[in-house]
N, C-alpha and C. Protein backbone atom coordinates (compact mmCIF):
# COMPACT_ATOMS: atom_id res chain seq x y z
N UNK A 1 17.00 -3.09 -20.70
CA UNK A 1 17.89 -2.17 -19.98
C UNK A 1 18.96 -1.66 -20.95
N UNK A 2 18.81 -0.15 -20.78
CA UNK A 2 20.12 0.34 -21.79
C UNK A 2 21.51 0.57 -20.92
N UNK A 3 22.17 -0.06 -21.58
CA UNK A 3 23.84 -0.07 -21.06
C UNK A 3 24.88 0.96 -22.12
N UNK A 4 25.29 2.07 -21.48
CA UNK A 4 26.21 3.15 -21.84
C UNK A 4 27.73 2.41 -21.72
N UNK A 5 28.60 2.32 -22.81
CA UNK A 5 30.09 1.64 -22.90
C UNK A 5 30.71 2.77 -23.58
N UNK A 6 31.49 3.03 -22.93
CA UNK A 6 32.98 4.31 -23.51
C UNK A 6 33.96 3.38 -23.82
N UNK A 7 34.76 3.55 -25.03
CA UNK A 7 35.61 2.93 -25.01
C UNK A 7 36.29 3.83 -26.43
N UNK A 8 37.26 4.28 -26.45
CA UNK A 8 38.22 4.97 -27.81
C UNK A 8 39.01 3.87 -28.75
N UNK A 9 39.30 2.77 -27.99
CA UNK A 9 39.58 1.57 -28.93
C UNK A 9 38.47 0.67 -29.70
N UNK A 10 38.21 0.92 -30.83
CA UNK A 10 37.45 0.85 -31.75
C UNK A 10 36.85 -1.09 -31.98
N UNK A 11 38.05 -1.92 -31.88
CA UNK A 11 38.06 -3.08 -31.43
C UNK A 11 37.19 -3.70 -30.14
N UNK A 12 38.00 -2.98 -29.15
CA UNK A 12 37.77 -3.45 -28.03
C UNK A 12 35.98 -2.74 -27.72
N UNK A 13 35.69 -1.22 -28.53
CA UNK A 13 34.31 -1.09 -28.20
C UNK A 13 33.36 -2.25 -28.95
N UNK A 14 33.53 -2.91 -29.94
CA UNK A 14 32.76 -3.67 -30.90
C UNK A 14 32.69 -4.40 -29.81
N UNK A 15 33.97 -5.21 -29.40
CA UNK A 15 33.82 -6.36 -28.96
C UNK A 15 33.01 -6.86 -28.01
N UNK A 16 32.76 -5.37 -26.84
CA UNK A 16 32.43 -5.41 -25.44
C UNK A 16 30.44 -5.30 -25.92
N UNK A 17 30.38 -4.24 -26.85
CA UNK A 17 28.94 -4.54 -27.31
C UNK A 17 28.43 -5.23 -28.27
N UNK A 18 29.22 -6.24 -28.63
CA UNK A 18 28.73 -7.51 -29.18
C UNK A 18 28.39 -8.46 -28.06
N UNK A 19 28.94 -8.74 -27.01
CA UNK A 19 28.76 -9.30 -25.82
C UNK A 19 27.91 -8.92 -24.78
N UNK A 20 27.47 -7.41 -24.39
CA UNK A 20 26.50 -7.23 -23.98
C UNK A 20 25.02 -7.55 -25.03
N UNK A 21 25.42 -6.96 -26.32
CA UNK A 21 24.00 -7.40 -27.06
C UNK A 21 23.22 -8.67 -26.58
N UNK A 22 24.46 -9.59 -26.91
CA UNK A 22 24.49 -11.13 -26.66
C UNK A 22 23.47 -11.56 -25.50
N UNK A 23 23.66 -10.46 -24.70
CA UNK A 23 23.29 -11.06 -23.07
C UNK A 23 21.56 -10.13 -23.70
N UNK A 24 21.42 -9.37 -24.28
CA UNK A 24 19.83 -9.11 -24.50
C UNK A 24 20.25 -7.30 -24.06
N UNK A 25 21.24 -7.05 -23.73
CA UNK A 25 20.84 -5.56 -23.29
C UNK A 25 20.88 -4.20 -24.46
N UNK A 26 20.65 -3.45 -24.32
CA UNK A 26 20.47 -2.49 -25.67
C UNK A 26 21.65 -1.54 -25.58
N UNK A 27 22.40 -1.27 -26.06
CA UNK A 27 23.78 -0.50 -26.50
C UNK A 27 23.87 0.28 -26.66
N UNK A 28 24.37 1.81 -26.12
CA UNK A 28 24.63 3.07 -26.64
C UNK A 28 26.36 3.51 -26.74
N UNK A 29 26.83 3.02 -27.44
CA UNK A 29 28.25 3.18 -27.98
C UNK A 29 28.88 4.65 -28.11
N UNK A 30 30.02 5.16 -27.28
CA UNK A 30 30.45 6.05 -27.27
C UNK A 30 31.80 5.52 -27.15
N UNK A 31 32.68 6.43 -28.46
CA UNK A 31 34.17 6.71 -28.73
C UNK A 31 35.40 7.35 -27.94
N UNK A 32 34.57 8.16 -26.71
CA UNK A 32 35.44 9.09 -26.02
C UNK A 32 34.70 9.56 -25.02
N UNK A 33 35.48 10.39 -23.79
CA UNK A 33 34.86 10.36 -22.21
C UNK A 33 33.45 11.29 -22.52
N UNK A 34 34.16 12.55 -23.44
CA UNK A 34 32.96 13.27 -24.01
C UNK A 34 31.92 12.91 -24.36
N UNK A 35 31.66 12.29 -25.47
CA UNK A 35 30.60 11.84 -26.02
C UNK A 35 29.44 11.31 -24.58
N UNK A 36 30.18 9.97 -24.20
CA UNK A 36 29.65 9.49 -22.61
C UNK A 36 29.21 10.55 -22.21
N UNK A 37 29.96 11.62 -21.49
CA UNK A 37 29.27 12.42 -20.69
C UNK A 37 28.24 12.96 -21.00
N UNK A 38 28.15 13.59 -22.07
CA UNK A 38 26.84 14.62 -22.61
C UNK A 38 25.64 13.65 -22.81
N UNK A 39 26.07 11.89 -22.85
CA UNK A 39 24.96 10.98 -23.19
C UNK A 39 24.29 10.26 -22.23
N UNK A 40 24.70 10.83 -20.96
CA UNK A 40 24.35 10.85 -19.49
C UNK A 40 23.72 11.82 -18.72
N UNK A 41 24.20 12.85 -19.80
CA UNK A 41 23.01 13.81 -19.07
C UNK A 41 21.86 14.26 -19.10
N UNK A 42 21.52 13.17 -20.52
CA UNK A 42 19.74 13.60 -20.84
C UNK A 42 18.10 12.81 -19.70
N UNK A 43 17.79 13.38 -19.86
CA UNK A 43 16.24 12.35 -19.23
C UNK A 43 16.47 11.06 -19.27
N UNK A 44 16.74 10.99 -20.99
CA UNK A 44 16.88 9.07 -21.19
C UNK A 44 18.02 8.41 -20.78
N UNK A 45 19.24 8.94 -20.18
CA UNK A 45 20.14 8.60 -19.72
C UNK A 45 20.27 6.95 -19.93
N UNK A 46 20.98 6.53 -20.10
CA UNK A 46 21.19 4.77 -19.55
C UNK A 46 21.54 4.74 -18.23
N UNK A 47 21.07 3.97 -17.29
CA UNK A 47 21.55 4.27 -15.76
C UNK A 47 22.55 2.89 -15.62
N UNK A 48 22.98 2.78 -16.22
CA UNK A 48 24.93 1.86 -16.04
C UNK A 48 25.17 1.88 -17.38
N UNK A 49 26.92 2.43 -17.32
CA UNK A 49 27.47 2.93 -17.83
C UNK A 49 29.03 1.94 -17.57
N UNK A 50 29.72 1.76 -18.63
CA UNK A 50 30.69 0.81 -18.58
C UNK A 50 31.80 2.03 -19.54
N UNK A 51 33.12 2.40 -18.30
CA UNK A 51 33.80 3.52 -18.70
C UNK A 51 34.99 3.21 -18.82
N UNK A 52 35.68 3.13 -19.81
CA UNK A 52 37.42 2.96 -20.12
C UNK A 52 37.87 3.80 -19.09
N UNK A 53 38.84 3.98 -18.67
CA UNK A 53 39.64 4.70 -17.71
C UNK A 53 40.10 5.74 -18.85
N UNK A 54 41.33 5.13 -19.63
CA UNK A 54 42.32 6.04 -20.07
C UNK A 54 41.30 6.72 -21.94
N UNK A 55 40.54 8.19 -22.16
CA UNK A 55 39.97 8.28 -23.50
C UNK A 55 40.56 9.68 -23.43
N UNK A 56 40.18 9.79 -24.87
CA UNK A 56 40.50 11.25 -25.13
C UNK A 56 39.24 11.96 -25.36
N UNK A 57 39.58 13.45 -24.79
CA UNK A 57 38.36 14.70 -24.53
C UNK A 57 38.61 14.88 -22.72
N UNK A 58 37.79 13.40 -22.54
CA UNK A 58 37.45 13.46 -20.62
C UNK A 58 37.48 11.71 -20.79
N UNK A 59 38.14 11.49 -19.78
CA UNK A 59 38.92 10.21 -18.99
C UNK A 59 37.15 9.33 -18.30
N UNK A 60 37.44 8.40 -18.42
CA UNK A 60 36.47 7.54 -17.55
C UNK A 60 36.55 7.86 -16.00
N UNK A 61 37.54 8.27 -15.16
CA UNK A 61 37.59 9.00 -13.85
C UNK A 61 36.80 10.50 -14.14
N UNK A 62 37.35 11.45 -15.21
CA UNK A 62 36.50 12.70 -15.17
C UNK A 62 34.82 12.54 -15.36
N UNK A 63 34.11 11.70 -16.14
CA UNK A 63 32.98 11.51 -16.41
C UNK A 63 32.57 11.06 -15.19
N UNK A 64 33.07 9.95 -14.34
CA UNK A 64 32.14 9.73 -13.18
C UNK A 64 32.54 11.03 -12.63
N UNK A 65 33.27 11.85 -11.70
CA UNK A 65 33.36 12.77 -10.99
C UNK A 65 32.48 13.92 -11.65
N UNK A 66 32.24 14.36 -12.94
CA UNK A 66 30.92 15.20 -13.37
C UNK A 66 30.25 14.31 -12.72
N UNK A 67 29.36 13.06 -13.18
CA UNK A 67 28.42 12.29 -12.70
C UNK A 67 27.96 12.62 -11.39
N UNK A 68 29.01 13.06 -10.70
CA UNK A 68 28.72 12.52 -8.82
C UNK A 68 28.24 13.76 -8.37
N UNK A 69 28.69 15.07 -9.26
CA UNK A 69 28.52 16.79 -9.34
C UNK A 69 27.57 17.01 -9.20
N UNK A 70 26.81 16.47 -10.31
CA UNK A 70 25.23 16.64 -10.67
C UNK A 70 23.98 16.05 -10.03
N UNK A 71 22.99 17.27 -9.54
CA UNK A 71 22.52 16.27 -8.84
C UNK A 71 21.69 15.54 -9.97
N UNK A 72 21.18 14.47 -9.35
CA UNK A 72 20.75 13.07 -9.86
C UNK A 72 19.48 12.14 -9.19
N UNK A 73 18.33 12.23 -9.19
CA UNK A 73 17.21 11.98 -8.83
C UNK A 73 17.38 10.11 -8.57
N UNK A 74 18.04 9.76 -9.99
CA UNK A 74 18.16 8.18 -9.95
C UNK A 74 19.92 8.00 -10.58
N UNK A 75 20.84 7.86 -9.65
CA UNK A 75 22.22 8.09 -10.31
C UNK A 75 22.59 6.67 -11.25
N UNK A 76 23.75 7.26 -12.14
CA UNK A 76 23.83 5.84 -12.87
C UNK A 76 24.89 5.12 -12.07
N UNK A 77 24.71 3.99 -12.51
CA UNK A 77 25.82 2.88 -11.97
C UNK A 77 26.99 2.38 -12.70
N UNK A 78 28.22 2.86 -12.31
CA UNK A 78 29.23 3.35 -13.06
C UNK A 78 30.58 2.18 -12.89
N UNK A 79 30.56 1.02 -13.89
CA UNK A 79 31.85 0.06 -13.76
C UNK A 79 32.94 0.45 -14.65
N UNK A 80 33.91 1.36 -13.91
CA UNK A 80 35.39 1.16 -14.55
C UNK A 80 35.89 0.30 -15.16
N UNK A 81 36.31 0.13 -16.42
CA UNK A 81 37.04 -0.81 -16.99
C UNK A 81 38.41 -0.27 -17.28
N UNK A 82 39.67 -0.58 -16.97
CA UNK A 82 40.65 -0.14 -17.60
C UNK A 82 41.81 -1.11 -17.37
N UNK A 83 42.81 -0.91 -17.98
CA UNK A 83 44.03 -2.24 -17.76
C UNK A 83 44.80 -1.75 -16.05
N UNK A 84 44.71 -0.53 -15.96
CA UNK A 84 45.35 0.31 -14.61
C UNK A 84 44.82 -0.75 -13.66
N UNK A 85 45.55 -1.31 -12.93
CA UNK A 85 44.93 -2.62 -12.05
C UNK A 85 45.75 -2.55 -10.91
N UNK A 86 46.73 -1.70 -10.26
CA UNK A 86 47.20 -0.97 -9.03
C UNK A 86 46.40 -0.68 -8.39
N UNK A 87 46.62 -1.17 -6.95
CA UNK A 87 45.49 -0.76 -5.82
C UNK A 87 45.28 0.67 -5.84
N UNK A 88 46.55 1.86 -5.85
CA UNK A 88 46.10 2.62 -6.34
C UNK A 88 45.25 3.43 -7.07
N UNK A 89 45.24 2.47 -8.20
CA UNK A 89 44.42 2.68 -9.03
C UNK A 89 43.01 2.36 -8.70
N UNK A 90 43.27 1.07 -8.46
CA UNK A 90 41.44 0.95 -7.72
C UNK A 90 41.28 2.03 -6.83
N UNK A 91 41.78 2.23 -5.53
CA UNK A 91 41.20 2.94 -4.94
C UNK A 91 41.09 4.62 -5.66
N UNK A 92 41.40 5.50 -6.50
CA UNK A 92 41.50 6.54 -7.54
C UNK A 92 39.98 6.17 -8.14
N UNK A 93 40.13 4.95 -8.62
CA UNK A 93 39.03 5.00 -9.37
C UNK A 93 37.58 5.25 -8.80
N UNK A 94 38.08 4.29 -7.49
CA UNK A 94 36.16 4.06 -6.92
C UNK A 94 36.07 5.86 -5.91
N UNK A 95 37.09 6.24 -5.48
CA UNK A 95 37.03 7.63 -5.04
C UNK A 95 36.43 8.63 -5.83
N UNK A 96 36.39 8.32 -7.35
CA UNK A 96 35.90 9.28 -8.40
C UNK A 96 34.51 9.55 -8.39
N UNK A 97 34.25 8.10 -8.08
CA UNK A 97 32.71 7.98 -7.99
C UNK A 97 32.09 6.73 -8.26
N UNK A 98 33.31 5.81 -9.03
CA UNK A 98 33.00 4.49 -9.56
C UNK A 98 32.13 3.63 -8.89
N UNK A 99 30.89 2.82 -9.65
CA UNK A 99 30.64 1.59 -8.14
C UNK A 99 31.26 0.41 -8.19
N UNK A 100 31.91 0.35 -9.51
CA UNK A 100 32.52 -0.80 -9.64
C UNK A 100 33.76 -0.96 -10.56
N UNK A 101 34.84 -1.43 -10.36
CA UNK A 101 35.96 -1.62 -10.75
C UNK A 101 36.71 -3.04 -11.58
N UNK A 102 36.91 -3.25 -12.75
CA UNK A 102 37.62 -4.36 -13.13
C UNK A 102 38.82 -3.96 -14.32
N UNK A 103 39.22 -4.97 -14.13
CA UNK A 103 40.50 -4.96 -15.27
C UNK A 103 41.00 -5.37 -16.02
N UNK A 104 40.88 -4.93 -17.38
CA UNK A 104 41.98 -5.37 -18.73
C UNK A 104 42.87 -6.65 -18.58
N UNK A 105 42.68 -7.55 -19.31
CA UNK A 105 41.54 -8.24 -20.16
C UNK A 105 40.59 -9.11 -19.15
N UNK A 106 38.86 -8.54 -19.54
CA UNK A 106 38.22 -9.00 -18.26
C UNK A 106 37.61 -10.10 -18.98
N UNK A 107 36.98 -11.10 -17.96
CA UNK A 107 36.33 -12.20 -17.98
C UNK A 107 34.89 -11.87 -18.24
N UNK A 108 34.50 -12.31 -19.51
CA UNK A 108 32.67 -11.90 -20.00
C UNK A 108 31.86 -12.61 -18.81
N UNK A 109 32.04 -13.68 -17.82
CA UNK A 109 31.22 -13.86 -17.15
C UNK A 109 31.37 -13.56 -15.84
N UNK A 110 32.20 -13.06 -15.32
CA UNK A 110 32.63 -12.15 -14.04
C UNK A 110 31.93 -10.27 -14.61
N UNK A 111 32.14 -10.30 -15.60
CA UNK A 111 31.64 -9.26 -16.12
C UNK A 111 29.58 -8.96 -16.54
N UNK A 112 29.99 -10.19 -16.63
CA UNK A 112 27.87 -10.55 -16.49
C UNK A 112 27.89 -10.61 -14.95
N UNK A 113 28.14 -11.13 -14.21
CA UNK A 113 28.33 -11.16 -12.76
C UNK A 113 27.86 -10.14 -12.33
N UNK A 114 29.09 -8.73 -12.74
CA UNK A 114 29.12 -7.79 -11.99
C UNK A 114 27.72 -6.90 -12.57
N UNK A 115 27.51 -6.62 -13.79
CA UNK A 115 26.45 -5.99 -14.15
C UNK A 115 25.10 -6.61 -13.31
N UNK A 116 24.99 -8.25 -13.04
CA UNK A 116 23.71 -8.10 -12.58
C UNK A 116 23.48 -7.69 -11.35
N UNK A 117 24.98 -7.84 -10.39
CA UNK A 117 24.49 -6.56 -9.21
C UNK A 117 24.31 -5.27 -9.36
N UNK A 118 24.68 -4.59 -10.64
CA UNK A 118 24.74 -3.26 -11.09
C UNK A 118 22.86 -2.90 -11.35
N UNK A 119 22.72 -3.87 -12.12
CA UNK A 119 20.92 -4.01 -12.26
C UNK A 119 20.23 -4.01 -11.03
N UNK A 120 20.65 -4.58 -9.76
CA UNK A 120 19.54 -5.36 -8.70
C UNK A 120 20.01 -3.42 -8.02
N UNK A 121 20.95 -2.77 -8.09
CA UNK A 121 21.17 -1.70 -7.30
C UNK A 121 20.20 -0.75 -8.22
N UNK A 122 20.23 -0.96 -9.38
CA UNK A 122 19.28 0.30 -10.29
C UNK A 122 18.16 0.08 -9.84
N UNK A 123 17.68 -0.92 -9.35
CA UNK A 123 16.39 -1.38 -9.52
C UNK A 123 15.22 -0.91 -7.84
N UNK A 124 16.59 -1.14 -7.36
CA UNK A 124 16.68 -0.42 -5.75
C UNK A 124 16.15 0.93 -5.73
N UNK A 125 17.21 1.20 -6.14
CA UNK A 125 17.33 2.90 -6.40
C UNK A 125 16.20 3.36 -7.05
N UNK A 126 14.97 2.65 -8.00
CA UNK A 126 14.23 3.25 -8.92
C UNK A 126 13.17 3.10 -7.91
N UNK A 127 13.10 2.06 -7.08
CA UNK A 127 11.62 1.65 -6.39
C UNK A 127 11.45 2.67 -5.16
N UNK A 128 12.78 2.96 -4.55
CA UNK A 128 13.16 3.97 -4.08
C UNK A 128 12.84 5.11 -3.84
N UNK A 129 12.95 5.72 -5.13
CA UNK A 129 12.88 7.10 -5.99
C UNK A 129 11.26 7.24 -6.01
N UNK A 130 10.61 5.97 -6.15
CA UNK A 130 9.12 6.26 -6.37
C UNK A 130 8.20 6.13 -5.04
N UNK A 131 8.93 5.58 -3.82
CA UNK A 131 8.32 5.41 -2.66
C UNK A 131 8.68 7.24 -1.90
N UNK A 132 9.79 7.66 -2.50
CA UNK A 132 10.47 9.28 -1.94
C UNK A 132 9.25 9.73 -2.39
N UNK A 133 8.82 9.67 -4.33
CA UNK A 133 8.04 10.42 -4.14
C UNK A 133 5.89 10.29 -4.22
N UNK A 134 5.82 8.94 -3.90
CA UNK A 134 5.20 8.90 -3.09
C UNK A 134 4.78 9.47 -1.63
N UNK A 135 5.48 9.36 -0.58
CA UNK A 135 5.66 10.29 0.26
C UNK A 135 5.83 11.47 0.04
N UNK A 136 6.17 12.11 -0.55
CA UNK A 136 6.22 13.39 -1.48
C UNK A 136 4.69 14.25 -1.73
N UNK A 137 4.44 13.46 -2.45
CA UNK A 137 2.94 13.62 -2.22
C UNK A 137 1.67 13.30 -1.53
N UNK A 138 2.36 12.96 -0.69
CA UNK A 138 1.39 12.46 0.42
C UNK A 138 1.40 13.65 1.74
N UNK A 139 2.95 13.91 1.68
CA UNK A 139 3.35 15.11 2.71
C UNK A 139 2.52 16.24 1.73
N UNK A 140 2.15 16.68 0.64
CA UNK A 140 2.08 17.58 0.25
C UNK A 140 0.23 17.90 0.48
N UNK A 141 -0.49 17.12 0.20
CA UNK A 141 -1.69 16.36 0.81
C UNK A 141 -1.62 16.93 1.60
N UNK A 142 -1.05 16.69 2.75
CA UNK A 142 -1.30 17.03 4.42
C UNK A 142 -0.98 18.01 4.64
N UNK A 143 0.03 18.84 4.01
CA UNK A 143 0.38 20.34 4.24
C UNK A 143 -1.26 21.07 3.50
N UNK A 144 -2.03 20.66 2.81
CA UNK A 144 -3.30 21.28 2.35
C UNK A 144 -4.43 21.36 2.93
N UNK A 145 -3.83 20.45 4.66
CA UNK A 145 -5.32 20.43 5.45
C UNK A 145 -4.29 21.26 6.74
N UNK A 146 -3.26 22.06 6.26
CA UNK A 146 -3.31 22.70 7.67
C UNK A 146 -3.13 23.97 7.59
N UNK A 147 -3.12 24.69 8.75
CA UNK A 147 -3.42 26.62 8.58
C UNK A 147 -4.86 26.86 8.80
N UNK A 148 -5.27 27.93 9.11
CA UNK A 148 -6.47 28.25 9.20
C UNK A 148 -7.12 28.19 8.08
N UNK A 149 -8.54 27.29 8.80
CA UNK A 149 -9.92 27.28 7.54
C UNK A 149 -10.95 27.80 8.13
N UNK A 150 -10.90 28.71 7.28
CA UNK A 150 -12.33 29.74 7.49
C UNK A 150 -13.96 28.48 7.03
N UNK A 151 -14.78 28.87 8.84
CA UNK A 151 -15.54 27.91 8.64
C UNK A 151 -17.07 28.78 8.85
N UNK A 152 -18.36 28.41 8.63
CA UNK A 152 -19.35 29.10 8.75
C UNK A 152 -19.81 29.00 9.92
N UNK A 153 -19.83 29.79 10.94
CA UNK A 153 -20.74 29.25 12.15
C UNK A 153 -22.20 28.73 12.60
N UNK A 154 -22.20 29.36 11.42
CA UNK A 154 -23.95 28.34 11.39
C UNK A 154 -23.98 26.96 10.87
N UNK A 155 -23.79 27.52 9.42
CA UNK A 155 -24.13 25.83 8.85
C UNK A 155 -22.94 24.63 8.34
N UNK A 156 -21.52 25.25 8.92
CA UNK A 156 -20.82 24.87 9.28
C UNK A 156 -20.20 24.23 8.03
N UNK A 157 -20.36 25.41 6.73
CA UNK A 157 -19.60 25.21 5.47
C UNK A 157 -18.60 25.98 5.76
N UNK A 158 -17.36 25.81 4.58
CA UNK A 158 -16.04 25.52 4.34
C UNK A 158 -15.84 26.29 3.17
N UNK A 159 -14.80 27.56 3.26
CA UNK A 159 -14.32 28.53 2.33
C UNK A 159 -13.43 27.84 1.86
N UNK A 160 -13.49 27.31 0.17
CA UNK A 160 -11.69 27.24 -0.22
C UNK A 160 -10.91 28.29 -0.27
N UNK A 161 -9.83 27.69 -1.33
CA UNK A 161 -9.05 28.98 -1.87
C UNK A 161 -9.55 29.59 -3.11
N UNK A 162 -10.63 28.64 -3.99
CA UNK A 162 -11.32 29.67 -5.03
C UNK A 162 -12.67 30.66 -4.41
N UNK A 163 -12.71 30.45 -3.02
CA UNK A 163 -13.93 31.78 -2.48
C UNK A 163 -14.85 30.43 -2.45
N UNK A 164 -15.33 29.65 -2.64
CA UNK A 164 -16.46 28.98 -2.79
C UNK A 164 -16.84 28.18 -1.37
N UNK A 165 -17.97 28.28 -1.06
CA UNK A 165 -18.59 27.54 0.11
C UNK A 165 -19.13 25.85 -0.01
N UNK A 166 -18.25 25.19 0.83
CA UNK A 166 -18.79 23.89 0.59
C UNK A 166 -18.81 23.51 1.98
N UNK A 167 -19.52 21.97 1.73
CA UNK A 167 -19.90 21.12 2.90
C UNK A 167 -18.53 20.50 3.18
N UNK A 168 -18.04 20.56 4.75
CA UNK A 168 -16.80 20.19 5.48
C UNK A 168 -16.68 18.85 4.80
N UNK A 169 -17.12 18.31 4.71
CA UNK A 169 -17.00 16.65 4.30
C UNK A 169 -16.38 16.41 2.92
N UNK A 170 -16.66 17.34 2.04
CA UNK A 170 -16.56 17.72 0.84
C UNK A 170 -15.36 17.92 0.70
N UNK A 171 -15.13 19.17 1.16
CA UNK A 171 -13.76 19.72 1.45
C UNK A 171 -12.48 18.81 1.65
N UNK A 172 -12.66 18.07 2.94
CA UNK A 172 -11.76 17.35 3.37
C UNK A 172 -11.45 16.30 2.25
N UNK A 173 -12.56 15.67 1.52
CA UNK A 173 -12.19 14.34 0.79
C UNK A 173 -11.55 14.55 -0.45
N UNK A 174 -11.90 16.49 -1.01
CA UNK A 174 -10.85 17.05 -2.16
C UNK A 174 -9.47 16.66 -1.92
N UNK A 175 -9.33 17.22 -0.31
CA UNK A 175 -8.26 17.27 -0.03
C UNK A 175 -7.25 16.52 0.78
N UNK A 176 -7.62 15.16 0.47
CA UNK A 176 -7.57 13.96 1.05
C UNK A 176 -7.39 12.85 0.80
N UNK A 177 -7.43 11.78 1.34
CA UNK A 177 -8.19 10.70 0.68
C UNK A 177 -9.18 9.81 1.81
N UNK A 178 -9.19 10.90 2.98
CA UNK A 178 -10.43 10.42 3.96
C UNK A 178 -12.09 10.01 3.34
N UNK A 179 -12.08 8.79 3.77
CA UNK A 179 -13.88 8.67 3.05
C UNK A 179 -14.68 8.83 4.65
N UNK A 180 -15.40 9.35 4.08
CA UNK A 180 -16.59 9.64 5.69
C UNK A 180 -17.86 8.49 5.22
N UNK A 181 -17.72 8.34 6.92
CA UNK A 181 -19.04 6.91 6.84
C UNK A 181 -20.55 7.53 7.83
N UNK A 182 -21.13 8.31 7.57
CA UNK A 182 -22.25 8.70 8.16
C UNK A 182 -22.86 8.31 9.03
N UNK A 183 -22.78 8.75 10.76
CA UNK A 183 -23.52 7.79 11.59
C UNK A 183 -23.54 9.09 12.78
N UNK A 184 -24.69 8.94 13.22
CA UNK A 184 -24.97 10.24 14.78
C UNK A 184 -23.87 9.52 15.63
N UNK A 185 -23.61 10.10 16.63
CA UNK A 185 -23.02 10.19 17.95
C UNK A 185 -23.75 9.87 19.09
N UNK A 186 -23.59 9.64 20.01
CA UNK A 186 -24.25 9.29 21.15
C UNK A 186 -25.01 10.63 21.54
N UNK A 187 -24.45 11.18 21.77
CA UNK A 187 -25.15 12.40 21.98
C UNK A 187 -26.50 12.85 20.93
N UNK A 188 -26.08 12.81 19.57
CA UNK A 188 -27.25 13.21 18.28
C UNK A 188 -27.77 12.11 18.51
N UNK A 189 -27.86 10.71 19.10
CA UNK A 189 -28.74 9.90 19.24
C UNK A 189 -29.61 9.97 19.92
N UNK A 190 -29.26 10.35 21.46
CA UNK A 190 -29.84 10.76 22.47
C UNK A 190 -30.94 11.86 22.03
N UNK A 191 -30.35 12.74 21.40
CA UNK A 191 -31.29 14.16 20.73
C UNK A 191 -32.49 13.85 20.14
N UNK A 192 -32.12 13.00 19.50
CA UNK A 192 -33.09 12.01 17.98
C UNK A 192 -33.80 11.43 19.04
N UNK A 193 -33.55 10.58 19.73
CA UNK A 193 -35.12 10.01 20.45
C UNK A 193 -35.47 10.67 21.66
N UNK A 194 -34.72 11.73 21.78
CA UNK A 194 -36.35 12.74 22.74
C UNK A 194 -36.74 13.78 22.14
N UNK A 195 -36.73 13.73 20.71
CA UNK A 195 -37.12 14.62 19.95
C UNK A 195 -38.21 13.97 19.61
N UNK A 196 -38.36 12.55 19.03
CA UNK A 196 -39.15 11.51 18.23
C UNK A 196 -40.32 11.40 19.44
N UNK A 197 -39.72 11.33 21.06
CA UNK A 197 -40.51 11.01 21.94
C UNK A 197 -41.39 12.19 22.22
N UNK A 198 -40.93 13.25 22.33
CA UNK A 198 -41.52 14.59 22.17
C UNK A 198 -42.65 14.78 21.71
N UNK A 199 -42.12 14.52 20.22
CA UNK A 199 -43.31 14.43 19.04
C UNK A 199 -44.43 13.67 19.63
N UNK A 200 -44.62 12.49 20.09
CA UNK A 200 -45.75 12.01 20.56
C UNK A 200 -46.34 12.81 21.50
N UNK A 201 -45.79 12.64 22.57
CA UNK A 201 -46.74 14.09 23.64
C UNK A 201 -47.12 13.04 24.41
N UNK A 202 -47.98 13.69 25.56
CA UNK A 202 -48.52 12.84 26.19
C UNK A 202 -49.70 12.94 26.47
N UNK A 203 -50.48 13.99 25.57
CA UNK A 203 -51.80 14.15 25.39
C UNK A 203 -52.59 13.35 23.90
N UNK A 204 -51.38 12.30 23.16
CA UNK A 204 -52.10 11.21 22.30
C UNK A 204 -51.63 10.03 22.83
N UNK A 205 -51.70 10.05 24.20
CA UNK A 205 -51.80 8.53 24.90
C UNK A 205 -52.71 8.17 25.53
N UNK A 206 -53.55 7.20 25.01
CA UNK A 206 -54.30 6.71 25.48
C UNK A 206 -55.92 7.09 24.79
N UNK A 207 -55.50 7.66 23.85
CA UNK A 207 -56.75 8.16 23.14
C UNK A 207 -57.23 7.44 21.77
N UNK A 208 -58.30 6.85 21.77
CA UNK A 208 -58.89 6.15 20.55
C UNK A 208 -59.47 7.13 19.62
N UNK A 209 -59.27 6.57 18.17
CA UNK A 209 -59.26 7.01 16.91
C UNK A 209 -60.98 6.98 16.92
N UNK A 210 -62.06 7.86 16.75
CA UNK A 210 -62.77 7.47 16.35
C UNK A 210 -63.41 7.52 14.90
């Protein structure tokens, strides 16, 4: 898991990603709110992000509030760090967009704490994202079997959309994931043996082969 840390104090950034290293996570180190921001907005994003409050360019409050702007398919998970420790302040912070809030000088294992609920929420959010679009494509599936389908009245083939004539069965399982299991009806059964009975007649009953 990659973990995004802002921090403009040069010290205090070493320190905080020497300690995440520690814990196994992979580090993307940024000097200022700027840097963070633009390093959040790519594909590869890190989805938690550990933000000083007070930097120069853009503030750890301005970066989450871009954050919250944009839309965001899988959003990151955003713990404030700053010494500002006024309820005020908490509440400023988590209004920005923050999910999580602590304060100058923090405890490394209240701080492992808080990241691993930060993880169990990414993790949410990702399984999430793939069940949305699962359904996604499943709704999209089903929007392809409806509207009028031009059908043959005779032999009871099936126009696509490239012009081409196929067997209904065919059709449907392109556009599907229905499997068909082949079996007459009561009725085509009924058909089938007074057709079969037919066939005999009743002028080869009772007559020897000679």
């Amino acid at each position: 898991m990659r973990i995004l840390i802002a921090e403009d104090d040069i010290v205090s950034l070493r320190l905080l990603g020497s300690i995440l290293r520690k814990w196994g996570y992979d580090v993307l180190s940024c000097s200022n709110g700027s840097e963070a921001d633009q390093a959040l907005q790519g594909n590869d994003a890190p989805k938690v992000a550990i933000l000083d409050w007070m930097m120069p360019g853009k503030d750890g409050v301005e970066v989450c509030q871009g954050l919250r702007q944009r839309p965001q398919s899988r959003p990151v998970y955003v713990i404030l760090l700053t010494a500002r420790g006024l309820t005020e302040d908490v509440v400023g912070g988590l209004e920005a967009g923050a999910d999580d809030y602590m304060t100058k000088p923090f405890y490394p294992e209240e701080l492992h704490a808080r990241l691993q609920v930060g993880l169990r929420i990414v993790d949410l959010q990702s399984r999430l994202a793939d069940r949305v679009g699962e359904l996604e494509t499943a709704l999209s599936r089903l929007k392809q079997l409806q509207g009028l389908l031009p059908i043959c009245s005779y032999c009871k083939k099936v126009r696509d959309d490239k012009n081409y004539w196929q067997q209904i069965e065919s059709y449907i399982s392109e556009h599907s994931e229905a499997q068909f299991s082949p079996s007459p009806c009561p009725n085509c059964s009924d058909k089938a043996g007074r057709t079969q009975t037919d066939s005999i007649g009743p002028d080869s009953m009772g007559k020897e082969e000679i």
